[in-house]
C-alpha atoms as a PDB file:
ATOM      1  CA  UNK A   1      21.700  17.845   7.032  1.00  0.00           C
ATOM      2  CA  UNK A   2      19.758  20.959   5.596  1.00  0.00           C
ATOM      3  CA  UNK A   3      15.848  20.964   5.726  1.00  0.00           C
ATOM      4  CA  UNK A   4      13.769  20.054   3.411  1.00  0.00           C
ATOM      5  CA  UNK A   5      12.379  23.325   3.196  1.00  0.00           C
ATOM      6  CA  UNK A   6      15.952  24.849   2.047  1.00  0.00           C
ATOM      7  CA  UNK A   7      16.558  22.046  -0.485  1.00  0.00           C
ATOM      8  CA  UNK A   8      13.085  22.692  -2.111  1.00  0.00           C
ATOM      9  CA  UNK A   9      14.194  26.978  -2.001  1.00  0.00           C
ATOM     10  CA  UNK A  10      17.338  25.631  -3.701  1.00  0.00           C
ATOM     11  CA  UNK A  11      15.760  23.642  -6.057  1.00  0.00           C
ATOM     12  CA  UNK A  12      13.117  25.686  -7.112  1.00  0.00           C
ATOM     13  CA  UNK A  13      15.635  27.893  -9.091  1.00  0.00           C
ATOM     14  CA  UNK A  14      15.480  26.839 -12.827  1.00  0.00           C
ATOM     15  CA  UNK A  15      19.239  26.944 -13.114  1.00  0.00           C
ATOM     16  CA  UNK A  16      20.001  25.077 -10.260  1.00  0.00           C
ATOM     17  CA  UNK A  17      16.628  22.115 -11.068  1.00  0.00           C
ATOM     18  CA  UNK A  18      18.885  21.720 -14.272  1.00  0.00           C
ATOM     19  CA  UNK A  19      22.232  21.226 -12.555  1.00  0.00           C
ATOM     20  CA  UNK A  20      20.775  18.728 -10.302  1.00  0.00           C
ATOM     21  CA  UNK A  21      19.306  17.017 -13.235  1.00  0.00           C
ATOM     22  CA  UNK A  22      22.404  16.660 -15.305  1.00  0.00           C
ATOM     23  CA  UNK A  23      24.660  15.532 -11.707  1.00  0.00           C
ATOM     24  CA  UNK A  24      21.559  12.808 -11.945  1.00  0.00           C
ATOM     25  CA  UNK A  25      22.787  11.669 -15.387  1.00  0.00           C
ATOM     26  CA  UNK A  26      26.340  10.680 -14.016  1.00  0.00           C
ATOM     27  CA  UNK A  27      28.544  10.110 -11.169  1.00  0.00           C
ATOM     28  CA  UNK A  28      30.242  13.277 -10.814  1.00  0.00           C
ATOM     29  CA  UNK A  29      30.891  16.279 -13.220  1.00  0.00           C
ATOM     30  CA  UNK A  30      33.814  19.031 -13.351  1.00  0.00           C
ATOM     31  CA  UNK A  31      32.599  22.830 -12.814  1.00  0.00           C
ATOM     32  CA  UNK A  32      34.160  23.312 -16.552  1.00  0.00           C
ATOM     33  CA  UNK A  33      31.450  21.135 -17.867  1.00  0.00           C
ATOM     34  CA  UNK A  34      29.022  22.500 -16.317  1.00  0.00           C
ATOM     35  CA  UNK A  35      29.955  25.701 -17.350  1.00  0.00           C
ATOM     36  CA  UNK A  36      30.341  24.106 -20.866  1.00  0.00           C
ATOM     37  CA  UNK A  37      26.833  22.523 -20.392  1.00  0.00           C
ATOM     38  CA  UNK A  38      24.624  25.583 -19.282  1.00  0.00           C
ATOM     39  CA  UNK A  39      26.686  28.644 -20.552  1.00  0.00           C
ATOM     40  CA  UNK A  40      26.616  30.097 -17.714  1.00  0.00           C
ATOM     41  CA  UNK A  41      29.707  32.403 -16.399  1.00  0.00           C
ATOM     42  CA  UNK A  42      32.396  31.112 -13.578  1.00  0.00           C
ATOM     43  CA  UNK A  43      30.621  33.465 -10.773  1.00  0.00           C
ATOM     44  CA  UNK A  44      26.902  32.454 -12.008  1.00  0.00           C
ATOM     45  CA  UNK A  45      27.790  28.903 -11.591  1.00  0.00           C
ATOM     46  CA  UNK A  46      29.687  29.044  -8.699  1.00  0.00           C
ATOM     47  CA  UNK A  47      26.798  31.053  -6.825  1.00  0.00           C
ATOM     48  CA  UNK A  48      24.140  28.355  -7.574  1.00  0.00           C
ATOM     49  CA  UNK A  49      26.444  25.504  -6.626  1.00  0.00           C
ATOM     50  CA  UNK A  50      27.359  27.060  -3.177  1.00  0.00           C
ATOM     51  CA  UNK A  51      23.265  27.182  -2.749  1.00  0.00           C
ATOM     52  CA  UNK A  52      23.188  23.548  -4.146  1.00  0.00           C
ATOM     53  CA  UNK A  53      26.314  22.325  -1.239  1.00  0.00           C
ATOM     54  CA  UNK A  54      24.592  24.948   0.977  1.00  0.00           C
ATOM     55  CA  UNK A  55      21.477  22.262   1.536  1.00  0.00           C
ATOM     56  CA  UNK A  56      23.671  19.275   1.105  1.00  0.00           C
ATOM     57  CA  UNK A  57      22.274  18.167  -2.535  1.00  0.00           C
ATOM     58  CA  UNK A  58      25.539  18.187  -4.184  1.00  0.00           C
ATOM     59  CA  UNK A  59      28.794  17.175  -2.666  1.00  0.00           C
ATOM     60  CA  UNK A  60      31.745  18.978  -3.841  1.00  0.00           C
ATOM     61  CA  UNK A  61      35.825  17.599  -3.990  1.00  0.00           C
ATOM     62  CA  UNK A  62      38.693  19.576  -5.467  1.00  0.00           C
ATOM     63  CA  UNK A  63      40.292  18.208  -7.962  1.00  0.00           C
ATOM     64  CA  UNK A  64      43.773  20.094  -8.670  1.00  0.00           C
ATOM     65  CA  UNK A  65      42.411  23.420  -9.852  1.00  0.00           C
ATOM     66  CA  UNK A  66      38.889  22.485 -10.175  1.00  0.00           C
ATOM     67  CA  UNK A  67      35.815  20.910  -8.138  1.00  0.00           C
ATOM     68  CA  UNK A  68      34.029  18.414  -8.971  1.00  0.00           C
ATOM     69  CA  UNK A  69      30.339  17.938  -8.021  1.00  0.00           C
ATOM     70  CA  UNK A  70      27.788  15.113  -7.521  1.00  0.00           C
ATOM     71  CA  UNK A  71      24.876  14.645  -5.502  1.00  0.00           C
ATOM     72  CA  UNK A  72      24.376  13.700  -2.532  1.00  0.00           C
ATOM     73  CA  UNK A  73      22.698  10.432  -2.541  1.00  0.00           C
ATOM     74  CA  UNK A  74      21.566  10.476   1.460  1.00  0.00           C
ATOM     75  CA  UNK A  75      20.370  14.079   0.710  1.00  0.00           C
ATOM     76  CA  UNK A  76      18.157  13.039  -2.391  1.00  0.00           C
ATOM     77  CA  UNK A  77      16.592   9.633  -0.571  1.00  0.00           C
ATOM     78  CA  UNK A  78      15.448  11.771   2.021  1.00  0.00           C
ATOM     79  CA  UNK A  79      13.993  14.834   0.099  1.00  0.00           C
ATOM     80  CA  UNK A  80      12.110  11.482  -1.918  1.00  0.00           C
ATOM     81  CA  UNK A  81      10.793  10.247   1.007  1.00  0.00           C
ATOM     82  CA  UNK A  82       9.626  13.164   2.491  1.00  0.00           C
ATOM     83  CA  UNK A  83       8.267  14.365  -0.806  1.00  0.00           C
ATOM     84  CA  UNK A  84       5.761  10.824  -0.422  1.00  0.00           C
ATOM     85  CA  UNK A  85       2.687  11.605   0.868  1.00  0.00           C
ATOM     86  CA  UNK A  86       0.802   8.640   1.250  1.00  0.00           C
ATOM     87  CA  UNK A  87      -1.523   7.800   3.930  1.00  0.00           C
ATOM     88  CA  UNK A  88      -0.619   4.768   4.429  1.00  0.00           C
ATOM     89  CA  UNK A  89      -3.131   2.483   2.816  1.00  0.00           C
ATOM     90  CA  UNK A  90      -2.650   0.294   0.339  1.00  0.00           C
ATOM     91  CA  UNK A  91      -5.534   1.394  -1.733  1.00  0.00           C
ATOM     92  CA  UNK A  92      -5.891   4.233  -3.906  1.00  0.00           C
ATOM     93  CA  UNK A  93      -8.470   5.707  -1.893  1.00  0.00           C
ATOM     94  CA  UNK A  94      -7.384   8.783   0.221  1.00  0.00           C
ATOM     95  CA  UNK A  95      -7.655   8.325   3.706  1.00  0.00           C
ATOM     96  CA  UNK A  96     -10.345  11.015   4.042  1.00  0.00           C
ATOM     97  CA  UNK A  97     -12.630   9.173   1.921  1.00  0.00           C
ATOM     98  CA  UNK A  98     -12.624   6.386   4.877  1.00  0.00           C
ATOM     99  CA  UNK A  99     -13.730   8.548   7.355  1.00  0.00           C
ATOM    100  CA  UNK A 100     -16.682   9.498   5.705  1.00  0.00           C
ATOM    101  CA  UNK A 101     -18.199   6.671   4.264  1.00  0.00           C
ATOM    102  CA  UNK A 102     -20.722   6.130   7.511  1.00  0.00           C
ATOM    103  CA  UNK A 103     -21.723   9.643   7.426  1.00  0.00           C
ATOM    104  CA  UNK A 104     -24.192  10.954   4.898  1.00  0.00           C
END
């Protein structure tokens, strides 16, 4: 699987944030509606989805003469988890604050 630091380049494109958002709304979309949904030309869209299956966010199938495209749920879970920061505690207090409580 790709980095997280290449999923987060991919992502960061407007264009491509958007695709991943609409895959998010369903199970798997054509590249014709996609190309319906962001008016966007064939080569545009097929750019930013080779970044997108680049990283592993979106899987792609063909489907006869098109592709179709969802995400990649193992991809997502672990760009969510590593996205997490906690420090572990179960309070909201951040873990710095309880190494300097005794020091003044």
């Amino acid at each position: 699987m790709s980095s997280p630091v290449e999923q987060l380049k991919a992502l960061a494109d407007p264009i491509r944030l958007a695709i991943v958002q609409k895959l998010a709304q369903t199970s798997e979309l054509c590249a014709c509606n996609l190309l319906e949904d962001f008016s966007i030309t064939q080569p545009t869209l097929s750019f930013h989805m080779k970044k997108l299956t680049s990283c592993a966010i979106v899987l792609a199938r063909k489907d006869g003469i098109w592709i179709k495209y969802r995400l990649n749920p193992d991809a997502m879970n672990a760009l969510v988890s590593t996205l997490t920061l906690t420090s572990g505690s179960t309070n909201d207090e951040c873990s710095c604050h309880h190494e300097s409580k005794g020091q003044s």
